[in-house]
Protein backbone atom coordinates (compact mmCIF):
# COMPACT_ATOMS: atom_id res chain seq x y z
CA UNK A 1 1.23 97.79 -54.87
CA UNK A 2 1.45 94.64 -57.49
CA UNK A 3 2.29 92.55 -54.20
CA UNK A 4 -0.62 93.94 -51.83
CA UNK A 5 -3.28 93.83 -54.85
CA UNK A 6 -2.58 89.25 -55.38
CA UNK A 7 -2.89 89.02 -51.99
CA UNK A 8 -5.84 90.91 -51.27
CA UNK A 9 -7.39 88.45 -53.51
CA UNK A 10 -5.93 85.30 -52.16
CA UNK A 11 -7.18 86.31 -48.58
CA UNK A 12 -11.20 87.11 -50.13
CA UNK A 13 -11.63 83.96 -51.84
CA UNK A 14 -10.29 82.42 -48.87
CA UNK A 15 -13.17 84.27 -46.71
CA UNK A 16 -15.28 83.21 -49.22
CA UNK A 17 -14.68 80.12 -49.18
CA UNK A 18 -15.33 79.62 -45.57
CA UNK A 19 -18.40 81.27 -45.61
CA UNK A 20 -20.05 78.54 -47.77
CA UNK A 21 -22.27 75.23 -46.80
CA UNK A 22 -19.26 73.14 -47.22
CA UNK A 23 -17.54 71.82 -44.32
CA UNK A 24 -13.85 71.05 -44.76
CA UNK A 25 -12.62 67.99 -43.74
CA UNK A 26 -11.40 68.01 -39.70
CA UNK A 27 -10.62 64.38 -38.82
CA UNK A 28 -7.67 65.27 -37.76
CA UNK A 29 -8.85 67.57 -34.94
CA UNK A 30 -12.54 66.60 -33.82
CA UNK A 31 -12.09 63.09 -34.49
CA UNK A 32 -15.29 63.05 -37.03
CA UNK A 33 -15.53 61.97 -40.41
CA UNK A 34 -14.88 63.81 -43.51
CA UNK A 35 -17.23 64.27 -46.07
CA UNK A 36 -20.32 66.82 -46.57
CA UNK A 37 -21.97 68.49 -43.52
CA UNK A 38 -24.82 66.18 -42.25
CA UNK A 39 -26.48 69.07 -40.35
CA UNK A 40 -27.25 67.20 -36.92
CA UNK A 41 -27.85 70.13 -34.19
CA UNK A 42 -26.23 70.65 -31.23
CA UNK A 43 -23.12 72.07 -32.37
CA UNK A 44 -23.61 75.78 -33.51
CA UNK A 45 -20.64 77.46 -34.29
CA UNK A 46 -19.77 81.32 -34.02
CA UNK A 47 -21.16 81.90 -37.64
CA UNK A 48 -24.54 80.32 -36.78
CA UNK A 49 -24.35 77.44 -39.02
CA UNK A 50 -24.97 73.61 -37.69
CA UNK A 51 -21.58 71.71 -37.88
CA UNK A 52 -21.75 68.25 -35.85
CA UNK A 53 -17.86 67.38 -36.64
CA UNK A 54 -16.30 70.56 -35.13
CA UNK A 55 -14.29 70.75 -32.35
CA UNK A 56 -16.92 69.74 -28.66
CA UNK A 57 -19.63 68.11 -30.55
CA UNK A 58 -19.98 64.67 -29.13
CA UNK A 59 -18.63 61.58 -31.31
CA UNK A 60 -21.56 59.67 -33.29
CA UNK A 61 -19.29 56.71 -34.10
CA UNK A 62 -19.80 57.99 -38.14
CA UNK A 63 -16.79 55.32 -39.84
CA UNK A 64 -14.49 57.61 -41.51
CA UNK A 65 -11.88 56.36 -43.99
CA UNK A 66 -8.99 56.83 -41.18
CA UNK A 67 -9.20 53.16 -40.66
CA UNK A 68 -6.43 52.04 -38.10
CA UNK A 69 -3.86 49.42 -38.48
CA UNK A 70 -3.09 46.60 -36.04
CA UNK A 71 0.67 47.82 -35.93
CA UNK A 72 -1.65 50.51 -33.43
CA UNK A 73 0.91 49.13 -30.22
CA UNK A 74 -1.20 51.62 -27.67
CA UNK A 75 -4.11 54.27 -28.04
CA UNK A 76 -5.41 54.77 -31.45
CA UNK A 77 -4.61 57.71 -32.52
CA UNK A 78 -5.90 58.06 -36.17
CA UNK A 79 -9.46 59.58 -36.08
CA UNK A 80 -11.39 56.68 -37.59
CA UNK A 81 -12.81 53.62 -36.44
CA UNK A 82 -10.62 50.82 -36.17
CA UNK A 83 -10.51 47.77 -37.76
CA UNK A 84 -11.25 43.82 -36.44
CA UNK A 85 -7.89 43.80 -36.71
CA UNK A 86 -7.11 46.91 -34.36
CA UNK A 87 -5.81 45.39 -30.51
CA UNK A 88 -7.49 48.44 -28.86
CA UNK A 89 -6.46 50.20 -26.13
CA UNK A 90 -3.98 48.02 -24.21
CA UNK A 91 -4.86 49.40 -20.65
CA UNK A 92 -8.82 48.66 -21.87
CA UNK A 93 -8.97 51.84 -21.53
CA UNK A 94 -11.79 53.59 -23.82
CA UNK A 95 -10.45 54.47 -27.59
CA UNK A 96 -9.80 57.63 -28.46
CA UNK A 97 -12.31 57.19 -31.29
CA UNK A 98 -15.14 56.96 -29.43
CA UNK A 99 -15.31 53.13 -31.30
CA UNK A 100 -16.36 50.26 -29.71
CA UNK A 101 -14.07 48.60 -27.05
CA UNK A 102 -12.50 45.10 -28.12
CA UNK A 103 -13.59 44.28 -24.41
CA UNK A 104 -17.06 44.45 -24.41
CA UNK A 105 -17.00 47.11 -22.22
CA UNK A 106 -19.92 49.70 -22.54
CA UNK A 107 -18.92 52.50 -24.94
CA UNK A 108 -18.31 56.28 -23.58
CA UNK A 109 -20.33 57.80 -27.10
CA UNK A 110 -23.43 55.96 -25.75
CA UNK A 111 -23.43 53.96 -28.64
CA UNK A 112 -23.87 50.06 -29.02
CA UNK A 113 -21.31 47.57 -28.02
CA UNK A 114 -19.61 44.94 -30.22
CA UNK A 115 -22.34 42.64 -28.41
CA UNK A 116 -25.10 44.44 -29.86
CA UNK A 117 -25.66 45.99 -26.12
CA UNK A 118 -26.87 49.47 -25.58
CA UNK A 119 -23.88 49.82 -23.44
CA UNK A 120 -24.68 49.10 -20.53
CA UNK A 121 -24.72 46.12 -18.26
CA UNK A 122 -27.33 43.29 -20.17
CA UNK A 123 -27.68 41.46 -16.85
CA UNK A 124 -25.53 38.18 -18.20
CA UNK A 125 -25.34 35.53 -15.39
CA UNK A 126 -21.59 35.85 -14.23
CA UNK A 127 -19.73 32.13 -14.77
CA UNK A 128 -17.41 32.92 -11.67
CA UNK A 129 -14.23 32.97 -14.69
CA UNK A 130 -12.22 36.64 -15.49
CA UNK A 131 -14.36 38.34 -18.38
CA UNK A 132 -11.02 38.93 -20.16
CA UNK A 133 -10.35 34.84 -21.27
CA UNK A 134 -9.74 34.48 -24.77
CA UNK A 135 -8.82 38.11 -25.45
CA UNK A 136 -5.31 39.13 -27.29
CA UNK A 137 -2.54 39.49 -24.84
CA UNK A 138 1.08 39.91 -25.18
CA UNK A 139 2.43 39.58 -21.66
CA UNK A 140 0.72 38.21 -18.23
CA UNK A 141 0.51 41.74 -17.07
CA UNK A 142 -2.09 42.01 -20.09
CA UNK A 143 -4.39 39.48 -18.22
CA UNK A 144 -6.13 39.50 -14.68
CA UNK A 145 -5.74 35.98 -14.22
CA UNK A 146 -1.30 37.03 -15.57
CA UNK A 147 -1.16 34.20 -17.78
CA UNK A 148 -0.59 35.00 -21.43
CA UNK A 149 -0.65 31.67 -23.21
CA UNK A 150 1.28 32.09 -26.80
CA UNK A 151 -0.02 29.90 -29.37
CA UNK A 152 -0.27 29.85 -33.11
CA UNK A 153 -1.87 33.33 -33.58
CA UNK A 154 -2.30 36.24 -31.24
CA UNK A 155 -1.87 35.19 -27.44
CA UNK A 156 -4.48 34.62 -25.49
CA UNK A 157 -5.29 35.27 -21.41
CA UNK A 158 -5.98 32.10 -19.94
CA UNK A 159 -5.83 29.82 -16.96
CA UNK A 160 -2.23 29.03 -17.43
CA UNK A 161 0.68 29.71 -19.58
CA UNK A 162 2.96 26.11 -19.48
CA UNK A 163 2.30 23.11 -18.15
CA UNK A 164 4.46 24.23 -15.03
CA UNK A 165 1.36 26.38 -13.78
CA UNK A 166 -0.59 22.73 -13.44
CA UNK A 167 -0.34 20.24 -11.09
CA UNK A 168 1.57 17.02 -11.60
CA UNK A 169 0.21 14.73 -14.50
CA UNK A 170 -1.60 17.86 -16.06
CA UNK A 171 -0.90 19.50 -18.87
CA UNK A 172 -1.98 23.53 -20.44
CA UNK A 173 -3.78 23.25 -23.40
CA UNK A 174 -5.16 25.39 -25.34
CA UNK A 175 -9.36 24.80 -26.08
CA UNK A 176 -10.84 26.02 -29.68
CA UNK A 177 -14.31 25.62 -27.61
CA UNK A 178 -12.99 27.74 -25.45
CA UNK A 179 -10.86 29.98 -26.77
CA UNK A 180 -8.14 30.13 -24.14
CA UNK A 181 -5.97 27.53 -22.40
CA UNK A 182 -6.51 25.44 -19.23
CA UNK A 183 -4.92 22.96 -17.60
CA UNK A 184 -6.11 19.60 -18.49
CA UNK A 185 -5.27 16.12 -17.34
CA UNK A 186 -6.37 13.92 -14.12
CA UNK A 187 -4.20 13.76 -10.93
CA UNK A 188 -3.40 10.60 -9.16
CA UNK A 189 -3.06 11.18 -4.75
CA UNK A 190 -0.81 13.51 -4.12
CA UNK A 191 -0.57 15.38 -7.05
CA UNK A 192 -1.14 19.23 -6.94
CA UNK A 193 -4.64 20.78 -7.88
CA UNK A 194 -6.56 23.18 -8.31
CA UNK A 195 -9.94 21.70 -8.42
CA UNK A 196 -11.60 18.40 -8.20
CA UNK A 197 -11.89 17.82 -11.92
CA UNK A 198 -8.12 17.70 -11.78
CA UNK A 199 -8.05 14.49 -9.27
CA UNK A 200 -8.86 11.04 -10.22
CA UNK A 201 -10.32 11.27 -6.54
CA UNK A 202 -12.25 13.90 -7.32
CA UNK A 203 -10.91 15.31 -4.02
CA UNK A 204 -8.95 18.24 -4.33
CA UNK A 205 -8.02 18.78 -0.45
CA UNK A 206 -5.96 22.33 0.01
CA UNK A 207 -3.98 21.79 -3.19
CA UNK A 208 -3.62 17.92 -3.06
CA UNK A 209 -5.53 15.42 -4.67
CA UNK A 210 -6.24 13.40 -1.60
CA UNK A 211 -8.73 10.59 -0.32
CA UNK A 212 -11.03 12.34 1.30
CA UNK A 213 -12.25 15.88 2.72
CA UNK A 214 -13.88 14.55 5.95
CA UNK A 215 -14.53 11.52 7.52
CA UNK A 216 -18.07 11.39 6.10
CA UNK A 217 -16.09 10.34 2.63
CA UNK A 218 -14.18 7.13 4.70
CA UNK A 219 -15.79 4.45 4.93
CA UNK A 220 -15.86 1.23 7.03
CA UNK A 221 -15.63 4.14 10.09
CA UNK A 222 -12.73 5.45 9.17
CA UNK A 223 -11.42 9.33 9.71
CA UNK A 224 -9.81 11.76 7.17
CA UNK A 225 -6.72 13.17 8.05
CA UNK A 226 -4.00 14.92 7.16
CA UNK A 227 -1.52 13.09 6.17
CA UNK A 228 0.57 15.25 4.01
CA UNK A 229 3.98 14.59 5.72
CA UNK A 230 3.63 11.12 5.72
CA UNK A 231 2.00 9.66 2.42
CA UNK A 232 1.76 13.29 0.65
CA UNK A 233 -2.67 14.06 0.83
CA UNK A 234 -5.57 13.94 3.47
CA UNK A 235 -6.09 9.86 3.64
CA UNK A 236 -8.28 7.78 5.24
CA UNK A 237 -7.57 6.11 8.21
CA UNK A 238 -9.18 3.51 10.94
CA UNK A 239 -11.36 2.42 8.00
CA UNK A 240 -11.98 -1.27 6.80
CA UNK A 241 -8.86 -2.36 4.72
CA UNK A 242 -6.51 0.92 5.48
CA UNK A 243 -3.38 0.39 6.82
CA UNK A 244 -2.95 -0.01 11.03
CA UNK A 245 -0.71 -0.68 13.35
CA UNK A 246 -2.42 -1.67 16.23
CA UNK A 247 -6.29 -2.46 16.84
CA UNK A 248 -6.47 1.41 18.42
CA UNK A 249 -6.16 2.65 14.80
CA UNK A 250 -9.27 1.51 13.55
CA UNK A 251 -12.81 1.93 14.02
CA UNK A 252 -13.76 -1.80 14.48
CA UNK A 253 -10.88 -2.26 17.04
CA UNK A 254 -8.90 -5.45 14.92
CA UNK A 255 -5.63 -4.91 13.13
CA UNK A 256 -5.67 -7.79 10.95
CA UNK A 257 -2.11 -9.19 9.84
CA UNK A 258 -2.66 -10.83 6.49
CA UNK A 259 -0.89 -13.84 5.08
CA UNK A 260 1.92 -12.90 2.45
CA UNK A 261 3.25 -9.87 3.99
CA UNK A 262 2.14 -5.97 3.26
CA UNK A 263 0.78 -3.74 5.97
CA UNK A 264 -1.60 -4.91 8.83
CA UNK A 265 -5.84 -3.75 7.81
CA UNK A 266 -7.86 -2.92 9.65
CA UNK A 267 -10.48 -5.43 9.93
CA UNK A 268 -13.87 -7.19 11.33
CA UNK A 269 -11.38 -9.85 13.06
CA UNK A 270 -8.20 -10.50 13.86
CA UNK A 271 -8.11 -14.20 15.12
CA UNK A 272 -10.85 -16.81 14.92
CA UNK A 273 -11.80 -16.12 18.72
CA UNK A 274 -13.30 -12.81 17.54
CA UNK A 275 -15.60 -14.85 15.45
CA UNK A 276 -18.68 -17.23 16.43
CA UNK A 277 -17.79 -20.46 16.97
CA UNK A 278 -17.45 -23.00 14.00
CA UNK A 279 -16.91 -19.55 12.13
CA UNK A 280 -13.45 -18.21 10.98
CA UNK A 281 -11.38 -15.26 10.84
CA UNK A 282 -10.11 -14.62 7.20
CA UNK A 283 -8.60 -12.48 4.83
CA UNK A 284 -10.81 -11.29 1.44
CA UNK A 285 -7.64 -10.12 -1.20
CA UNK A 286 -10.30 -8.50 -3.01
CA UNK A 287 -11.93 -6.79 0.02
CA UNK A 288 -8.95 -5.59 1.37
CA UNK A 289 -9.44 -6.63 5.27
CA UNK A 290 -10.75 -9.99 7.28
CA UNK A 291 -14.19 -10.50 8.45
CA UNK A 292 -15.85 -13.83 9.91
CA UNK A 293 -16.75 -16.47 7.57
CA UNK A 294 -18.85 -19.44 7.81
CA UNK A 295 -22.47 -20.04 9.44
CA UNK A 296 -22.76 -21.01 13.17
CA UNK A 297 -25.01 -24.18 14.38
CA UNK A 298 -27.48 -23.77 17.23
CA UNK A 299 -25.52 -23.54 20.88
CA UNK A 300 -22.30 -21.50 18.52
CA UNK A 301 -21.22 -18.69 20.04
CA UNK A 302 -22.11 -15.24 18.01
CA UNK A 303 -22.09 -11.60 18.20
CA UNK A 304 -24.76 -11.10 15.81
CA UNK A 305 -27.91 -13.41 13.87
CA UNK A 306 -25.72 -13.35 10.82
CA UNK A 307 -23.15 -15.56 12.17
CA UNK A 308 -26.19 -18.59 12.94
CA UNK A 309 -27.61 -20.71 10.42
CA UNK A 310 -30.69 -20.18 12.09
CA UNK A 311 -30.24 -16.18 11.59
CA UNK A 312 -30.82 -15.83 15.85
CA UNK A 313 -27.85 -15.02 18.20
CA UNK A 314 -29.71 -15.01 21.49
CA UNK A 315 -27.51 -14.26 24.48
CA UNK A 316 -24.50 -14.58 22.46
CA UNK A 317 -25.29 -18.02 21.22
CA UNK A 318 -27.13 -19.00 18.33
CA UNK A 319 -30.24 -20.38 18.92
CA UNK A 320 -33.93 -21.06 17.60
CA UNK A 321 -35.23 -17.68 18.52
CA UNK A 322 -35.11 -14.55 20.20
CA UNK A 323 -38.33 -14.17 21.04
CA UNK A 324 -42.06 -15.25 21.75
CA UNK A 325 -42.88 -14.02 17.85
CA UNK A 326 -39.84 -16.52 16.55
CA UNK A 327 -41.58 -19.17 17.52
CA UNK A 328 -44.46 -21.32 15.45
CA UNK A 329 -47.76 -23.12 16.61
CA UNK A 330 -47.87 -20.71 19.10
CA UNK A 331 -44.66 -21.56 21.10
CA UNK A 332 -42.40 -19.64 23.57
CA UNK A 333 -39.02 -18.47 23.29
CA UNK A 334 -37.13 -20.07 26.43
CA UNK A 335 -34.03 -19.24 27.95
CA UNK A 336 -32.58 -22.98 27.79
CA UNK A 337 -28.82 -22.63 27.55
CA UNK A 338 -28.13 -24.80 30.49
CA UNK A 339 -30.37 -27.88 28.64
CA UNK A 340 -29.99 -27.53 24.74
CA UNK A 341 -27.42 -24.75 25.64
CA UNK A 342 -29.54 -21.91 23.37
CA UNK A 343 -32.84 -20.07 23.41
CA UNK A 344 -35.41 -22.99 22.29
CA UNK A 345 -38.57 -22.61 21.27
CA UNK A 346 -41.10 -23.91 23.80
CA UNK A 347 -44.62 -25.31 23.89
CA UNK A 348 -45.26 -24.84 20.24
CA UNK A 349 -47.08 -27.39 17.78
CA UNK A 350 -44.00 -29.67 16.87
CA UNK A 351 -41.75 -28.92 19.69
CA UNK A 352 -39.99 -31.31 21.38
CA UNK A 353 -41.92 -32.55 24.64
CA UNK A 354 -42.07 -35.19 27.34
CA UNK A 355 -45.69 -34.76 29.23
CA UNK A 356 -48.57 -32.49 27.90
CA UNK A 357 -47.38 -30.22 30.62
CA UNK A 358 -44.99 -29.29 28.41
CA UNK A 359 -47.34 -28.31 25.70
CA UNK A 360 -48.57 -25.08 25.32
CA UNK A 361 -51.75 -27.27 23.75
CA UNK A 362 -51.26 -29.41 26.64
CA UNK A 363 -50.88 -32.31 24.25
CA UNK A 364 -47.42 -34.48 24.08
CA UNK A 365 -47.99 -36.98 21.11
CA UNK A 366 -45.85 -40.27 21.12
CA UNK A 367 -44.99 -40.68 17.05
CA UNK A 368 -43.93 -44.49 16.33
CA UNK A 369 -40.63 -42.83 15.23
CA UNK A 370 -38.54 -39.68 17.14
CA UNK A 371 -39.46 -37.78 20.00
CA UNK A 372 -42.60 -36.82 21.25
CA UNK A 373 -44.09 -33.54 19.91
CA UNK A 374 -46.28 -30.90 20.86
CA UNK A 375 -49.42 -31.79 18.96
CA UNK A 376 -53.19 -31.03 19.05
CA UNK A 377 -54.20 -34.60 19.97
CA UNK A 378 -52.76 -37.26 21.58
CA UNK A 379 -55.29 -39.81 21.36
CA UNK A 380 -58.40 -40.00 18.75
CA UNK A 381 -60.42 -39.16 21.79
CA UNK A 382 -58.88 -35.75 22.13
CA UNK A 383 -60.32 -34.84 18.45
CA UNK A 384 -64.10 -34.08 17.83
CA UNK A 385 -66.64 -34.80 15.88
CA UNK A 386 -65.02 -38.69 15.97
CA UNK A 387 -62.04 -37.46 14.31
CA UNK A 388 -58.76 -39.74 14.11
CA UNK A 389 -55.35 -38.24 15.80
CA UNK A 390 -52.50 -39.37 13.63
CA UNK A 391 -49.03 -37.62 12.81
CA UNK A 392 -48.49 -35.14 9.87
CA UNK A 393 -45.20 -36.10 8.53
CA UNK A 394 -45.15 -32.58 7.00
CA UNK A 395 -46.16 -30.53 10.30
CA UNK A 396 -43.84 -32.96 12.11
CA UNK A 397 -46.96 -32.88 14.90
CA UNK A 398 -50.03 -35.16 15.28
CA UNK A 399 -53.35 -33.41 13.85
CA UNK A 400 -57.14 -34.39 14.40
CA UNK A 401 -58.36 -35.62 10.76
């Protein structure tokens, strides 16, 4: 009877004791905090009272004094919040805490993410990179992009791991500014890429930095090919100054063999007979290919005005025009290759004449000195007004004064 009388007691004050206000500490089981009972509703319990941290009622993210450790290898699974210095979830999974995610991932209590979010998606323009760069990692599998970069403090997911992941002449490095590591570095041809910014070419053609992508980035005509087998990256050939073998490999049709040795380019020439005449094939070191040099008289053969002094290549020959509106004092442009032996300018004040016939003025004036010209008067008679005809030295023709 002694026995059954101390426990009867024991058990009372025990029912007592749970029939008070006073909520006992649970963080154990509902993953609350401890402390006094804040009364939120939505969590009535069998004995009528309003208890928020039992077992059901939905996490509010209240800290507790559980704090977790970083030793935490997988899911927390103290009740608290964590810590800065708490990894998370490895999977980036949510936390059994209901705490924010280390992820910036939206949080399953509803409540606001490390960003300050409400949770949810804050419409943040996406920069085309993995969202997990930068964060803590301990193996590649850790990282979408499955490079784990170890550096001096937790590991990082990045772009690369050792400078083997980069192309040739690049390096991984890790970026404060950035917070995880990239490879770095500029690649000369024929190194491996992954972008442009990696090529000193700023061609980055199917993992080689190469010359070109197309043709539209050759130039003197030349055509972007593929190459790979041969020089190692997409090159440029049939331009002006790349390599050729024959005049068929480039655009301009001449294969120029330069003095000194080296490769044949291709060129704007390849002998002096592809030039105008008095003109001359020759090679420009700093160019890179041959191209005609020198300036053409009048009756030199041409392919174009640029090779003539006077800046006209009629009919393959450069002469004083190539047309009516070359020509001064009204003149004509004249076929005269078998006279002069070039396109002359014809019956225009100061051209050469030997009757008034001649003349588009119908005048032929007989200087003391030279050949007769085209003038406006030949005689004082032919000027009005009892004007004198006399020769302008500067027009080269005789004017009425």
């Amino acid at each position: 009877m002694r026995v059954r009388l101390l426990f009867t007691p024991l058990f009372l004050s025990a029912a007592l004791f749970a029939a008070c206000g006073t909520d006992a500490p649970t963080a154990g089981l509902d993953g609350s905090t401890s402390g006094p009972d804040t009364g939120v509703p939505g969590d009535a319990t069998t004995d009528g009272d309003a208890e928020p941290n039992d077992l059901g009622t939905r996490d509010l993210g209240i800290r507790d004094t559980g704090t977790s450790s970083a030793a935490d290898a997988g899911d927390l699974h103290d009740a608290g919040t964590s810590s800065a210095a708490d990894a998370g979830s490895r999977d980036g999974g949510p936390r059994r805490d209901g705490g924010p995610r280390l992820d910036g991932g939206p949080r399953l209590d509803g409540g606001p993410d490390r960003d300050g979010g409400s949770g949810r998606d804050a419409g943040v323009s996406d920069t085309g990179l993995p969202d997990d760069l930068g964060d803590t990692c301990t193996e590649a599998a850790d990282c979408s992009t499955n490079y784990c970069f170890a550096r001096t403090g937790p590991d990082v997911c990045s772009l690369c791991a050792v400078n083997g992941d980069c192309g040739v002449q690049q390096r991984c490095a890790y970026s404060g500014d950035r917070g995880y590591a990239a490879c770095v570095g500029t690649g000369n041809l024929g190194a491996s890429c992954n972008t442009d910014q990696q090529c000193a070419s700023t061609h980055c053609n199917q993992g080689v930095c190469s010359e070109c992508f197309g043709d539209a980035d050759c130039e003197g005509g030349g055509t972007c090919i593929d190459d790979r087998t041969g020089v190692g990256y997409f090159s440029c050939t049939g331009g002006l100054g790349d390599a050729c073998q024959q005049g068929n490999d480039c655009g301009t049709g001449f294969c120029f063999d330069p003095p000194g040795g080296g490769p044949n380019r291709c060129s704007e020439c390849e002998v002096n007979g592809d030039c105008g005449a008095q003109r001359s094939c020759e090679y420009n070191i700093r160019n890179g290919y041959a191209s005609c040099v020198g300036t053409g008289a009048l009756g030199n053969i041409c392919n174009n005005g640029g090779q003539c002094e006077s800046t006209f290549c009629a009919g393959g020959v450069c002469s004083q025009c190539e047309g009516d509106g070359d020509c001064t004092g009204g003149g004509s442009c004249i076929d005269d290759r078998n006279g002069q032996g070039y396109y002359v300018c014809a019956g225009g004040l100061g051209n050469v004449c030997t009757t008034g016939t001649d003349c588009n003025s119908g005048f032929c004036y007989d200087p003391p000195v030279g050949s007769d010209r085209c003038s406006e008067c030949e005689t004082s008679q032919d000027c009005p007004n009892n004007g004198t005809c006399a020769p302008n030295l500067q027009l080269t023709y005789a004017v009425c004064y």
